[in-house]
N, C-alpha and C. Protein backbone atom coordinates (compact mmCIF):
# COMPACT_ATOMS: atom_id res chain seq x y z
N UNK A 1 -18.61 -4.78 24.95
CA UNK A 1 -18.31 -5.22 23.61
C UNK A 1 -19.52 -5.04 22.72
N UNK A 2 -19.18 -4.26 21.78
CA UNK A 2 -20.08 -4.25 20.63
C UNK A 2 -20.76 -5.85 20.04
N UNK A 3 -19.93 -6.74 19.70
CA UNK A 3 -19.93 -7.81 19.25
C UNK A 3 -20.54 -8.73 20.36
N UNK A 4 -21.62 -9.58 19.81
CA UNK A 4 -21.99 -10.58 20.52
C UNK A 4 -21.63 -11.62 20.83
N UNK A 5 -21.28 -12.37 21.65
CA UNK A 5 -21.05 -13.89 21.80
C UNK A 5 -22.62 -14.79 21.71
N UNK A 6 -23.70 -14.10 21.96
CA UNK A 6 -24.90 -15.02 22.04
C UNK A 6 -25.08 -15.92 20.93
N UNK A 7 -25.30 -16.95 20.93
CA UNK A 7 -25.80 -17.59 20.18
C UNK A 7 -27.03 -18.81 19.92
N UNK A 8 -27.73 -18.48 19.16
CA UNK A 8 -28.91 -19.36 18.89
C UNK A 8 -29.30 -19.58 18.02
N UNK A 9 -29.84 -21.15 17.32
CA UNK A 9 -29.71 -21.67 16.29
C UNK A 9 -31.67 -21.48 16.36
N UNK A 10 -31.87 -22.12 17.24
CA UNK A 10 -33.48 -22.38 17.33
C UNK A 10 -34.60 -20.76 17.92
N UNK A 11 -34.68 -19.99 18.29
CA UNK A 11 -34.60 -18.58 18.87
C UNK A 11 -34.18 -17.14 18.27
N UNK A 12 -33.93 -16.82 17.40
CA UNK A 12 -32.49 -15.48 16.86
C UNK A 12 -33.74 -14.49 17.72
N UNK A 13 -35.22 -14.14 17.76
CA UNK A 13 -36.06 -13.26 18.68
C UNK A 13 -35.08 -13.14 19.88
N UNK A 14 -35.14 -14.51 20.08
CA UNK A 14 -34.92 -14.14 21.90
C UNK A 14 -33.59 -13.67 22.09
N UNK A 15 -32.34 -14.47 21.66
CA UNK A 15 -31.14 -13.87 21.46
C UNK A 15 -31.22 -12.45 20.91
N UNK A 16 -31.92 -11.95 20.37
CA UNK A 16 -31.34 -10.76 19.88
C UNK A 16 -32.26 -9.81 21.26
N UNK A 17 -33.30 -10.35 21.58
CA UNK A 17 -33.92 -9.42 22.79
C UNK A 17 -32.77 -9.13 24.32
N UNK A 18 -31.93 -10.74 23.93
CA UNK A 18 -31.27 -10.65 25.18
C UNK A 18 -29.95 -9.59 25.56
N UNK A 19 -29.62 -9.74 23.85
CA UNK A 19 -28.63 -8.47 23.71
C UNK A 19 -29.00 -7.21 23.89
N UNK A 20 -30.15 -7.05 23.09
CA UNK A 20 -31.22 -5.37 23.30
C UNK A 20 -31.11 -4.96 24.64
N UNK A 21 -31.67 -5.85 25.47
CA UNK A 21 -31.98 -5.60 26.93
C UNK A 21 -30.90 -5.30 27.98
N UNK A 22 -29.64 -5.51 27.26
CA UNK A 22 -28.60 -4.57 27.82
C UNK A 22 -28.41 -3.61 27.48
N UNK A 23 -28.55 -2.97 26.52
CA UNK A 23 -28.51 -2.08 25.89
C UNK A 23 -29.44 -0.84 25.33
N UNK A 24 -30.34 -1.04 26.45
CA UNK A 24 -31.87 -0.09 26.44
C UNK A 24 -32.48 -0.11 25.06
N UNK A 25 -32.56 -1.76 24.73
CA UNK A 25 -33.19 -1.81 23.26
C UNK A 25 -32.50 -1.53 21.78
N UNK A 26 -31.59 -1.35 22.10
CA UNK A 26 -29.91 -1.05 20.64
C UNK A 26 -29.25 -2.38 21.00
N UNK A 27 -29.20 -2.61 19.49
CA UNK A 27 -28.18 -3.29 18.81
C UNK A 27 -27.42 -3.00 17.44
N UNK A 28 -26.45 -3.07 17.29
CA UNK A 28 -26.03 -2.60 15.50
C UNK A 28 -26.23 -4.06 14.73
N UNK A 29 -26.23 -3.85 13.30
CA UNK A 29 -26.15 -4.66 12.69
C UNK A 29 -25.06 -5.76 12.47
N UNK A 30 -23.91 -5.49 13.44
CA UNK A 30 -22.66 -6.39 13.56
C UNK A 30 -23.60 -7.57 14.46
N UNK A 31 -23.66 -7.10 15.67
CA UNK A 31 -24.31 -8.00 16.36
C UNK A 31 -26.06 -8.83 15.95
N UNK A 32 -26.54 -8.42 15.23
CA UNK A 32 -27.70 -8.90 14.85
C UNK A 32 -27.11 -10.30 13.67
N UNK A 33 -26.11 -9.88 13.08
CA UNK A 33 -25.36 -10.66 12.04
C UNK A 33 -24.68 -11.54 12.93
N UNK A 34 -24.34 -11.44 13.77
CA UNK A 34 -23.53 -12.82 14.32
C UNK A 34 -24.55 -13.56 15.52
N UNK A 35 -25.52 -13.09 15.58
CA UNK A 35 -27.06 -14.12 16.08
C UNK A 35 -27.29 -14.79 15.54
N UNK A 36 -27.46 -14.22 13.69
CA UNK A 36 -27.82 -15.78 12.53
C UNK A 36 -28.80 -14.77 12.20
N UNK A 37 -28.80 -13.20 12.08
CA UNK A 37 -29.67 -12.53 10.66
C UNK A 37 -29.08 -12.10 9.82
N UNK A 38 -29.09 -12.35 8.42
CA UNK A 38 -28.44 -12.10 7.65
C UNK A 38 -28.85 -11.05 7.26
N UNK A 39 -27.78 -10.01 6.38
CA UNK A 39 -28.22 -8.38 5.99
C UNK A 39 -29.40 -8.66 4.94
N UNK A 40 -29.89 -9.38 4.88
CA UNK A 40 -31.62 -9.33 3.73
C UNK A 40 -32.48 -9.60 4.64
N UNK A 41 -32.47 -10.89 5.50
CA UNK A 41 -33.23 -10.70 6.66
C UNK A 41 -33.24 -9.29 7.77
N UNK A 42 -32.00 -8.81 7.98
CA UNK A 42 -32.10 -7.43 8.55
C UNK A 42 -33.30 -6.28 8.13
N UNK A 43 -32.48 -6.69 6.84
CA UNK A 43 -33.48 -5.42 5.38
C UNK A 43 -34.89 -5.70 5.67
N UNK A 44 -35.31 -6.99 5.92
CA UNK A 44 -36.98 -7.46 5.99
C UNK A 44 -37.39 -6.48 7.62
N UNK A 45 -36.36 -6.67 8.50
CA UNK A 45 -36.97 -6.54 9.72
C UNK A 45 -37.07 -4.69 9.68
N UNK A 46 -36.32 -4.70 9.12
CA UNK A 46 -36.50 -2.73 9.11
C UNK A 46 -37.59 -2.32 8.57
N UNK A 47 -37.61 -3.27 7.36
CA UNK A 47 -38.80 -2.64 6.02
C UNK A 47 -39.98 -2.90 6.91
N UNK A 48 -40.15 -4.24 7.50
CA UNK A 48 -41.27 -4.60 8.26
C UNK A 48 -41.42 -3.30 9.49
N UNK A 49 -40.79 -2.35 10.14
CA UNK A 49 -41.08 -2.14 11.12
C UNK A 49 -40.94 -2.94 12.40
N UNK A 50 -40.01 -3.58 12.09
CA UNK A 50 -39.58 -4.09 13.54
C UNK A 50 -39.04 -3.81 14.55
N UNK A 51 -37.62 -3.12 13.53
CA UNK A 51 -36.60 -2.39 13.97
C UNK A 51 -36.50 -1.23 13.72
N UNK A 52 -35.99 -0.61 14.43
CA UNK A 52 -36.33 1.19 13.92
C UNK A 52 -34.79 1.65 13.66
N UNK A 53 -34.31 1.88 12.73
CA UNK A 53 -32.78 2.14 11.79
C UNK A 53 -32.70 3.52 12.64
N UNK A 54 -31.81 3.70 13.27
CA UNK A 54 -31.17 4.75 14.31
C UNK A 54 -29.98 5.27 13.28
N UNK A 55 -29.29 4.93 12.38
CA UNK A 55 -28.58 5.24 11.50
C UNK A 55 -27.20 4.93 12.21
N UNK A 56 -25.95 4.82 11.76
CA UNK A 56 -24.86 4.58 12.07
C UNK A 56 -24.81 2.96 11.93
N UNK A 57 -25.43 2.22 11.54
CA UNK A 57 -25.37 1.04 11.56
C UNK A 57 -26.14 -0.02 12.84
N UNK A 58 -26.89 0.88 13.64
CA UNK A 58 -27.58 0.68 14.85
C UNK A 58 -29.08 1.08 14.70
N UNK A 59 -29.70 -0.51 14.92
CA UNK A 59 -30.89 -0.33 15.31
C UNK A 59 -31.62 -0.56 16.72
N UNK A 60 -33.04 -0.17 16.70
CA UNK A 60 -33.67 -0.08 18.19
C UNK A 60 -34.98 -1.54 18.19
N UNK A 61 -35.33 -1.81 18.96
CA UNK A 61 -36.74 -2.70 18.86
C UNK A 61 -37.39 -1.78 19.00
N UNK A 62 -38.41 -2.08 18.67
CA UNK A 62 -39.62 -1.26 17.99
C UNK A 62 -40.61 -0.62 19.57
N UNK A 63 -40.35 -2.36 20.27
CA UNK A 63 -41.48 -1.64 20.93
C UNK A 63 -40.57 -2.03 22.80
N UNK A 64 -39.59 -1.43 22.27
CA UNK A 64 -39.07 -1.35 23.90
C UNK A 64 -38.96 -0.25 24.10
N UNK A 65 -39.23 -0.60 25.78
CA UNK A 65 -39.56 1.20 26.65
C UNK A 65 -38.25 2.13 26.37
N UNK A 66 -38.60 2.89 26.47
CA UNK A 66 -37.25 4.49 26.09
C UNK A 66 -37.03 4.26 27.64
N UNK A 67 -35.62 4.79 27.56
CA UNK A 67 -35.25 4.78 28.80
C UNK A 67 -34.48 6.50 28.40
N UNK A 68 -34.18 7.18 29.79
CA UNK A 68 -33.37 8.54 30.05
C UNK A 68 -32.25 8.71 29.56
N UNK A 69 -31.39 7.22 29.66
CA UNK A 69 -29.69 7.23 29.11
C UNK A 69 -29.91 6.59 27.92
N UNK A 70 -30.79 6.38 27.02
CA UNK A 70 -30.22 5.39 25.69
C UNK A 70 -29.96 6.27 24.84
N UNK A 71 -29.83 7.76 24.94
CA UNK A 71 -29.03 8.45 23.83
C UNK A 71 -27.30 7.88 23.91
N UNK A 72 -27.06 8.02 25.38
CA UNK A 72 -25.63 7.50 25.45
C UNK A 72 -25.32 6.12 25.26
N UNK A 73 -26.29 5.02 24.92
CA UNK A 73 -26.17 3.76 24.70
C UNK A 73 -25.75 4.01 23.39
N UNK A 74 -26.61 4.69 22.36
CA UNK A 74 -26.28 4.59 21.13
C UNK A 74 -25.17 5.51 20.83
N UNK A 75 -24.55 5.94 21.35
CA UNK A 75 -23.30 6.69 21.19
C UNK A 75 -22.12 5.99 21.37
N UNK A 76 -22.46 4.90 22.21
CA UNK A 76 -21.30 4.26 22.74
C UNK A 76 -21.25 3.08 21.49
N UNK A 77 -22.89 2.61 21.01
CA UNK A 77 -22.43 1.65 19.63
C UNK A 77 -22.32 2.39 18.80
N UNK A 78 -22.50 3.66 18.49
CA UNK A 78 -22.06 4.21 17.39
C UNK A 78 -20.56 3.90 17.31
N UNK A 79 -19.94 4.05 18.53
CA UNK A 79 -17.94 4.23 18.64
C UNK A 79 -17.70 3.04 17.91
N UNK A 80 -18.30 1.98 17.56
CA UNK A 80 -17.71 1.01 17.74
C UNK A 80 -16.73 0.33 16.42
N UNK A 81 -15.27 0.36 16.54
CA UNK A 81 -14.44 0.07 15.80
C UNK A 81 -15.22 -1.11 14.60
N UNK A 82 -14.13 -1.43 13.96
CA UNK A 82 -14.49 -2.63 12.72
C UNK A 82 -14.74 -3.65 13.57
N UNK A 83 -13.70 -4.43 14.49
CA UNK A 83 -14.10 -5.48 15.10
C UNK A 83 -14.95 -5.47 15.98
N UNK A 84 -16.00 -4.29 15.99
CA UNK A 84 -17.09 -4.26 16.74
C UNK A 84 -16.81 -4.29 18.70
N UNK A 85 -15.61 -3.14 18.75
CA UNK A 85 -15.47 -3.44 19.95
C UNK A 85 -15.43 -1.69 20.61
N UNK A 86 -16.34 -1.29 21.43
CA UNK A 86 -16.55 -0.32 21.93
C UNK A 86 -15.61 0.90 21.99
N UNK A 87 -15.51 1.92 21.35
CA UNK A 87 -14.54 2.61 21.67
C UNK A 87 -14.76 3.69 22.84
N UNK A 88 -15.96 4.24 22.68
CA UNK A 88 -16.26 5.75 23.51
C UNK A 88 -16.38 5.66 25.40
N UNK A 89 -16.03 6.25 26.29
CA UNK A 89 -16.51 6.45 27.32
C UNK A 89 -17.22 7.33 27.92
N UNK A 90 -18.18 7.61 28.68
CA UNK A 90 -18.74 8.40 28.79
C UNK A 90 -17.85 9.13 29.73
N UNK A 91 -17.88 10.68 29.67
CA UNK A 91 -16.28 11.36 30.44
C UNK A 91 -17.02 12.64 31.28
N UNK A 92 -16.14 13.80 31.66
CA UNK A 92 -15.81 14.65 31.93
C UNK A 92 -17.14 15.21 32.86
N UNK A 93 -17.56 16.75 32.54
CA UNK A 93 -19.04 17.04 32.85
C UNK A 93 -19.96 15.66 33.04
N UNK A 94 -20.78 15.29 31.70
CA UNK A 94 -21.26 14.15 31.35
C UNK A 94 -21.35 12.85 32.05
N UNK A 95 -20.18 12.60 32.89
CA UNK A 95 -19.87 11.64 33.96
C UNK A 95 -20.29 12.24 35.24
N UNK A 96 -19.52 13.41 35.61
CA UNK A 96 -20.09 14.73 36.70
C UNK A 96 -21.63 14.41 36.86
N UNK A 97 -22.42 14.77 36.08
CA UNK A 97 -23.83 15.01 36.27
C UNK A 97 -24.54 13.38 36.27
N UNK A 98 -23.33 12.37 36.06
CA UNK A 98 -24.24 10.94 35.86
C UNK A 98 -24.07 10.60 37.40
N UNK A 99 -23.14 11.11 37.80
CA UNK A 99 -22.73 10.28 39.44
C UNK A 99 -23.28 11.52 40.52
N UNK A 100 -23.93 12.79 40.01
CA UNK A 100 -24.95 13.50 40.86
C UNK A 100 -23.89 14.56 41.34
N UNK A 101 -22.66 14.87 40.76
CA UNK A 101 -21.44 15.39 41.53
C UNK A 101 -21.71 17.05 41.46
N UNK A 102 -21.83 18.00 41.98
CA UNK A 102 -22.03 19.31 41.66
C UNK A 102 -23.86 19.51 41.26
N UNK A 103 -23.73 20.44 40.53
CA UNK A 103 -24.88 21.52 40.18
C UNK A 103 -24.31 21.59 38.80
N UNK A 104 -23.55 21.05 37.92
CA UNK A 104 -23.24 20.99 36.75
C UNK A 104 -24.20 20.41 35.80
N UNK A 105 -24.32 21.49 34.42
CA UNK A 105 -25.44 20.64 33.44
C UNK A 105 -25.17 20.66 32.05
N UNK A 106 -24.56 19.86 31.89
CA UNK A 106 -23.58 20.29 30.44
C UNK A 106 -24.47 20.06 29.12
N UNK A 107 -24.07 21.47 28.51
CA UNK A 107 -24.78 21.50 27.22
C UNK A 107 -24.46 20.48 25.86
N UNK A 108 -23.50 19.83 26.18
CA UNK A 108 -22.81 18.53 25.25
C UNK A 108 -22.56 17.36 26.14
N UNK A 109 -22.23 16.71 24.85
CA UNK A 109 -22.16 14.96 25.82
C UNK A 109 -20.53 15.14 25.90
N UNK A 110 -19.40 14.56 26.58
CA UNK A 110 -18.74 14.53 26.54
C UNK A 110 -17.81 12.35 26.55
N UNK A 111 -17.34 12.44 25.79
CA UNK A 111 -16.76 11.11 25.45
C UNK A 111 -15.31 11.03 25.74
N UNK A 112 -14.64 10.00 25.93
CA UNK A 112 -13.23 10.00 25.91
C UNK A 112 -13.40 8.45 24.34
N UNK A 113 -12.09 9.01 23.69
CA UNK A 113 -12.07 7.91 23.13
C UNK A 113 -10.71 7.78 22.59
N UNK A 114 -10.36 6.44 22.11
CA UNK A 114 -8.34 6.40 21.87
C UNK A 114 -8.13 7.33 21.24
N UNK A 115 -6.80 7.87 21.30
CA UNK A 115 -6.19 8.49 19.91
C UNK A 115 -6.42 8.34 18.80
N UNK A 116 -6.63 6.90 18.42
CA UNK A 116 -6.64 6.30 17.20
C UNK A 116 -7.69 6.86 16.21
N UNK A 117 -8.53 7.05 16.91
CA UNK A 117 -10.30 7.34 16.39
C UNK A 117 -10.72 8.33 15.95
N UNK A 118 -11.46 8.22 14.20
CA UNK A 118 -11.32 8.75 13.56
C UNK A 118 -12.46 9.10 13.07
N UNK A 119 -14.05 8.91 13.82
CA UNK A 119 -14.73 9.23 13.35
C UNK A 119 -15.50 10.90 14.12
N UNK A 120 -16.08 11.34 13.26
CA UNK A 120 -16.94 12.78 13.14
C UNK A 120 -18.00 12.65 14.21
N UNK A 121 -17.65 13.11 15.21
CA UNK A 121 -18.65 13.09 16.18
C UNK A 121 -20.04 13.67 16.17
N UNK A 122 -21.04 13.09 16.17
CA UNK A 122 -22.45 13.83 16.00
C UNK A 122 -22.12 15.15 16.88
N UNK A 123 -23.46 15.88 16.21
CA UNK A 123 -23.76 17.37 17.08
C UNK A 123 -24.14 17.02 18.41
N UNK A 124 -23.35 18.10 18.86
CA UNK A 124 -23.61 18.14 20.19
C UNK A 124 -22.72 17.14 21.33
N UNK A 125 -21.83 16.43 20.57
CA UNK A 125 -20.59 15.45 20.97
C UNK A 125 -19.48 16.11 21.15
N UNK A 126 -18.76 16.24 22.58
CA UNK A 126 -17.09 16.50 22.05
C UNK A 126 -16.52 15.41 22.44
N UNK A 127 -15.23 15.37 21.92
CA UNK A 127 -14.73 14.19 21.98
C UNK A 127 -13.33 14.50 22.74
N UNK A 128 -12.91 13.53 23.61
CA UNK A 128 -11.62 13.78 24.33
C UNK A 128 -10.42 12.77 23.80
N UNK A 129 -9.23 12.25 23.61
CA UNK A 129 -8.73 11.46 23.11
C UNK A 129 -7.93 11.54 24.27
N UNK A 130 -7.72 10.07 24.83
CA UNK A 130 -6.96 10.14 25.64
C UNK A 130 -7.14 8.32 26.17
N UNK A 131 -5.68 8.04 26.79
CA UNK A 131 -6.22 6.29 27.08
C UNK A 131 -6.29 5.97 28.70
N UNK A 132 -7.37 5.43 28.49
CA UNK A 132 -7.87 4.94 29.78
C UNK A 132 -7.75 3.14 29.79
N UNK A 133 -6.99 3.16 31.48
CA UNK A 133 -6.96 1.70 31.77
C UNK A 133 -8.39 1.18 32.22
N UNK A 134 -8.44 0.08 32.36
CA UNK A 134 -9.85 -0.69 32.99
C UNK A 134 -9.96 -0.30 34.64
N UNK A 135 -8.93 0.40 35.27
CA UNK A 135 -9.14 0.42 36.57
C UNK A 135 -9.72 1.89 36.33
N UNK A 136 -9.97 2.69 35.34
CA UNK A 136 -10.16 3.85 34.96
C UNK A 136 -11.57 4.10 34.37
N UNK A 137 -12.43 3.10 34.04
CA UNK A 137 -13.34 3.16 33.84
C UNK A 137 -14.80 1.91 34.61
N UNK A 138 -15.95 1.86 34.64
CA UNK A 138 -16.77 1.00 34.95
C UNK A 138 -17.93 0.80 34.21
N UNK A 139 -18.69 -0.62 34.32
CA UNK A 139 -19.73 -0.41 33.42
C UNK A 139 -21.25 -0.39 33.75
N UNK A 140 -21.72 0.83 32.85
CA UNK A 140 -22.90 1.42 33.56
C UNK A 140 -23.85 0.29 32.21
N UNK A 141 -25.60 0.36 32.53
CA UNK A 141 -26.45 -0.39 31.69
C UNK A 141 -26.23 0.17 30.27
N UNK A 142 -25.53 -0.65 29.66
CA UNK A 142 -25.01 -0.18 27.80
C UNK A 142 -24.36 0.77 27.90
N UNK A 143 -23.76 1.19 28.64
CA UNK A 143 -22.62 1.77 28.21
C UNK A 143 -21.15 2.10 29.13
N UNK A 144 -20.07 2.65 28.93
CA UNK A 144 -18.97 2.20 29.97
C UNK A 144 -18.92 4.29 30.53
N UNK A 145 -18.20 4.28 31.80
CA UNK A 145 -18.21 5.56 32.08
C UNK A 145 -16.62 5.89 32.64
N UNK A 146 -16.25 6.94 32.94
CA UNK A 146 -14.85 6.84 33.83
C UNK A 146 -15.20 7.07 35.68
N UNK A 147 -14.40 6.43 36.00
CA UNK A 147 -14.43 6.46 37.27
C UNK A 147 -14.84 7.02 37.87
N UNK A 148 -15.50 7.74 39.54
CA UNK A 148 -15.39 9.22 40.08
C UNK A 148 -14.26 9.71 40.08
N UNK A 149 -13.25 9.09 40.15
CA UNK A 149 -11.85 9.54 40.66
C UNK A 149 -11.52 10.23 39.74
N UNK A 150 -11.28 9.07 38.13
CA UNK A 150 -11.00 9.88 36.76
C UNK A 150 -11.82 10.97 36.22
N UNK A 151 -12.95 10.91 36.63
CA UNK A 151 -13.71 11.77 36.01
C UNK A 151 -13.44 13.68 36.99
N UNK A 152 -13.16 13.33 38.43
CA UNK A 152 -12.16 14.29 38.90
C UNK A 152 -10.88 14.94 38.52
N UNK A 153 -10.14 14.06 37.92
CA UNK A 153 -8.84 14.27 37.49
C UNK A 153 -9.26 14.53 35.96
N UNK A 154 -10.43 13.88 35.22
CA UNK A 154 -10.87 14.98 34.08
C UNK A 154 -11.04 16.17 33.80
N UNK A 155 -12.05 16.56 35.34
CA UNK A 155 -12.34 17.91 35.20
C UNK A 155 -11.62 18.62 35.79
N UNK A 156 -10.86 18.37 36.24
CA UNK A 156 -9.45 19.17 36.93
C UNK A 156 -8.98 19.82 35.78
N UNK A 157 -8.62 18.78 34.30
CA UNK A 157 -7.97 19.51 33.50
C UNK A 157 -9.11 20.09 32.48
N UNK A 158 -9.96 20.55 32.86
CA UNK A 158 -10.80 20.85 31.84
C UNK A 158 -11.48 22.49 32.10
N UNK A 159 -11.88 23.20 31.26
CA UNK A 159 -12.62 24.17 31.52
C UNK A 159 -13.47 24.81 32.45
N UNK A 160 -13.61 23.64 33.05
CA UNK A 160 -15.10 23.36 34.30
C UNK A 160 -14.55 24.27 35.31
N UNK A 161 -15.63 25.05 36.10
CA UNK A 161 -15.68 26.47 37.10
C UNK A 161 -14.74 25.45 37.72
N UNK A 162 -14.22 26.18 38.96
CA UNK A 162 -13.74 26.09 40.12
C UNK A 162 -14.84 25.61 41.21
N UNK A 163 -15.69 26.32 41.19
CA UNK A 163 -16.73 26.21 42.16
C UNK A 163 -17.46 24.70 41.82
N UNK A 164 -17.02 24.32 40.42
CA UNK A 164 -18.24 22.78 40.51
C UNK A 164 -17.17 21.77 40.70
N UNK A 165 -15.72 22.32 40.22
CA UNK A 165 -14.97 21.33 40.74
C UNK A 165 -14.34 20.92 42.25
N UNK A 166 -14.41 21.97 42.64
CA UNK A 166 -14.94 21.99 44.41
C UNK A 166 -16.08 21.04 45.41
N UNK A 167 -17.20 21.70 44.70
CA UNK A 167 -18.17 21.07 44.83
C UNK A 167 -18.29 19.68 44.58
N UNK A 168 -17.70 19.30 43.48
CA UNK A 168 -17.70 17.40 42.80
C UNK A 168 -16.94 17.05 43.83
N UNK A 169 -15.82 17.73 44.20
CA UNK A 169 -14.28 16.28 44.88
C UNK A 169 -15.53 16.80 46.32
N UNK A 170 -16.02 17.77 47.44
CA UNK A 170 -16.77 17.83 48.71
C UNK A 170 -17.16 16.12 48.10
N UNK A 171 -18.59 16.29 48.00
CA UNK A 171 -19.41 15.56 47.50
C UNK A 171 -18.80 14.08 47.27
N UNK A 172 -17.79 13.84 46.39
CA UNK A 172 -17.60 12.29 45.81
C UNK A 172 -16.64 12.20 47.64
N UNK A 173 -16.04 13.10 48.17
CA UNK A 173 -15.50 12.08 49.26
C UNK A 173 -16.34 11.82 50.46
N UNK A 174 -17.70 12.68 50.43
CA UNK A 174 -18.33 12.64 51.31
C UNK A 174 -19.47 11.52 51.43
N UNK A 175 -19.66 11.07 50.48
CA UNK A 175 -20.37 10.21 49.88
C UNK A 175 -19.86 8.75 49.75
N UNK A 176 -18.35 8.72 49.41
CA UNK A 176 -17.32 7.68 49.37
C UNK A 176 -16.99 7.03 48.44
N UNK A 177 -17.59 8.12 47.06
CA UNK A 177 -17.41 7.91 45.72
C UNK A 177 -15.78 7.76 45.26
N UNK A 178 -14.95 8.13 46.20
CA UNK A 178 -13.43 8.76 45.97
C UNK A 178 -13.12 8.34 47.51
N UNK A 179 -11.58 7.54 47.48
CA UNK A 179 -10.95 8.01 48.98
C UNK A 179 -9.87 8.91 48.79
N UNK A 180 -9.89 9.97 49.86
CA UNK A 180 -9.10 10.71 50.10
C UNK A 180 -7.56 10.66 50.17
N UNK A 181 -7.09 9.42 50.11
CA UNK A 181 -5.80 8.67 50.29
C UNK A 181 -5.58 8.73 48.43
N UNK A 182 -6.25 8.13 47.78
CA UNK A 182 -6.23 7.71 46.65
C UNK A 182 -6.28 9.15 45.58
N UNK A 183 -7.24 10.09 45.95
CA UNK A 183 -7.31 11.23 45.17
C UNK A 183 -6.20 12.14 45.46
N UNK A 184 -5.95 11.86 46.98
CA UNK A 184 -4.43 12.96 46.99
C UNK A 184 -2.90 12.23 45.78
N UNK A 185 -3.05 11.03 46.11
CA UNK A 185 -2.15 10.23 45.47
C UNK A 185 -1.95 10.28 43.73
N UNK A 186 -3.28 10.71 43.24
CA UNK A 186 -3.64 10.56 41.64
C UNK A 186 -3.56 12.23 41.19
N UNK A 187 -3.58 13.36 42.69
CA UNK A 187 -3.19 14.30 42.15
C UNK A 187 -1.72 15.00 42.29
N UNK A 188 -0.81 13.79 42.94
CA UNK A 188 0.33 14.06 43.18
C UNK A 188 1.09 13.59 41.71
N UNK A 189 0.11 12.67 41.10
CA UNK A 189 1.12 12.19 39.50
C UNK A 189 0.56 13.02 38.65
N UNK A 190 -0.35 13.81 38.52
CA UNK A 190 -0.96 14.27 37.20
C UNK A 190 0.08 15.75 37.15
N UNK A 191 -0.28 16.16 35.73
CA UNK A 191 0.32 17.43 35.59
C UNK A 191 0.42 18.39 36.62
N UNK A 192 1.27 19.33 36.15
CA UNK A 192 1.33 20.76 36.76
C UNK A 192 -0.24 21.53 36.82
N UNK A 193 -0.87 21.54 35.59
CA UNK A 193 -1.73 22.66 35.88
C UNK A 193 -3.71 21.39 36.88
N UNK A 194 -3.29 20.37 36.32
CA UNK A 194 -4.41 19.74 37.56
C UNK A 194 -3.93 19.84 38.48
N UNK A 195 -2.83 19.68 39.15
CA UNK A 195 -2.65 19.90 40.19
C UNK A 195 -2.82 21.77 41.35
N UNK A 196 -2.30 22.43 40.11
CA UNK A 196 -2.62 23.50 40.79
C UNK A 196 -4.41 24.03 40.89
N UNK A 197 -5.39 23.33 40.21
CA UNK A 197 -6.39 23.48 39.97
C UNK A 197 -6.92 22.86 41.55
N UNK A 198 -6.53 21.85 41.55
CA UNK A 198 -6.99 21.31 43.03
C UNK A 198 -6.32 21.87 44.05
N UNK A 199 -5.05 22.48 44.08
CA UNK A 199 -4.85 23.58 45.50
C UNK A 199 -5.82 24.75 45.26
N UNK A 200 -5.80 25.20 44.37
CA UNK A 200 -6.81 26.45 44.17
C UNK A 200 -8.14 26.12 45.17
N UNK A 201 -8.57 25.10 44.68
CA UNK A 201 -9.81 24.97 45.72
C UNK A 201 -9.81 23.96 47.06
N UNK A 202 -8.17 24.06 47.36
CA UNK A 202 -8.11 23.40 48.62
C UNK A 202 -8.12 21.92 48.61
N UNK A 203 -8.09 21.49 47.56
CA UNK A 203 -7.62 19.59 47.56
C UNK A 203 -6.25 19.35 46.99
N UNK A 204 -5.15 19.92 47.44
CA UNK A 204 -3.88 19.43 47.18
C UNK A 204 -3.03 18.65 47.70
């Protein structure tokens, strides 16, 4: 959730550090506003250099460590609807290379996000529209991802070689990222052409 539940009357530092710190140092201004800073106090903490304005309505603390994934932290608060509630998942490739699956290295981020959603994805973003249940996704530090399983049955229907989608389903069952019971089962409901994608390389 975009939106905070924290609250502190005596503290708004620490509350707002506690939110940051899930979030590899991002917060948007929804959540800084329902801690108890108001948008002039915000305005002070930017002007001051406190906060470093990431744009989209999301800022960073100034002096927390960078971490490898907080581009995808702030992508995921960028998604975030009016009621401040997360829209984006991290998907396809993008998921592939987060769970170590293949030799895949994708030149874009890849997202899933509802139908509904209507905003202009930064460069270098594609966007997938499509709805995912909660048994369909999990949550990684600030941000949410799709399954191994889904993220198989992603790239099944997606562009992705043969050879890395081979390589991902070896790997996620060998590992025990995926059971074999369960992936035959999820490729017995999906379309015609995932399915023929996974006989092609021998998982049908």
């Amino acid at each position: 959730m975009c939106a905070s539940s924290v609250k502190s009357s005596d503290n708004l530092a620490t509350s707002l550090f506690e939110v940051a710190d899930q979030q590899a140092g991002y917060f948007t201004a929804r959540q800084a506003l329902d801690i108890g800073y108001s948008y002039p106090n915000q305005s002070y903490h930017r002007k001051q250099g406190h906060w470093r304005d990431m744009g989209w309505g999301v800022f960073r603390l100034r002096d927390y460590p960078q971490s490898d994934l907080e581009h995808l932290v702030r992508l995921s608060l960028w998604s975030c609807n009016r009621v401040g509630e997360v829209q984006a998942v991290v998907s396809h490739d993008t998921a592939l290379s987060l769970y170590d699956l293949s030799d895949v290295m994708p030149a874009t981020i890849h997202l899933t996000v509802p139908q509904s959603f209507r905003k202009t994805p930064p460069k270098g973003v594609v966007l997938h529209k499509a709805v995912l249940t909660s048994e369909e996704t999990e949550q990684h530090r600030g941000f949410r991802i799709t399954t191994a399983l889904r993220t198989l049955l992603d790239v099944a229907a997606s562009p992705t070689s043969p050879e890395h989608l081979k390589q991902a389903t070896v790997e996620a069952l060998e590992r025990g990222l995926v059971r074999r019971t369960k992936l035959r089962e999820a490729i017995e409901h999906s379309p015609a052409r995932v399915r023929e994608r996974f006989a092609y390389v021998g998982m049908s």
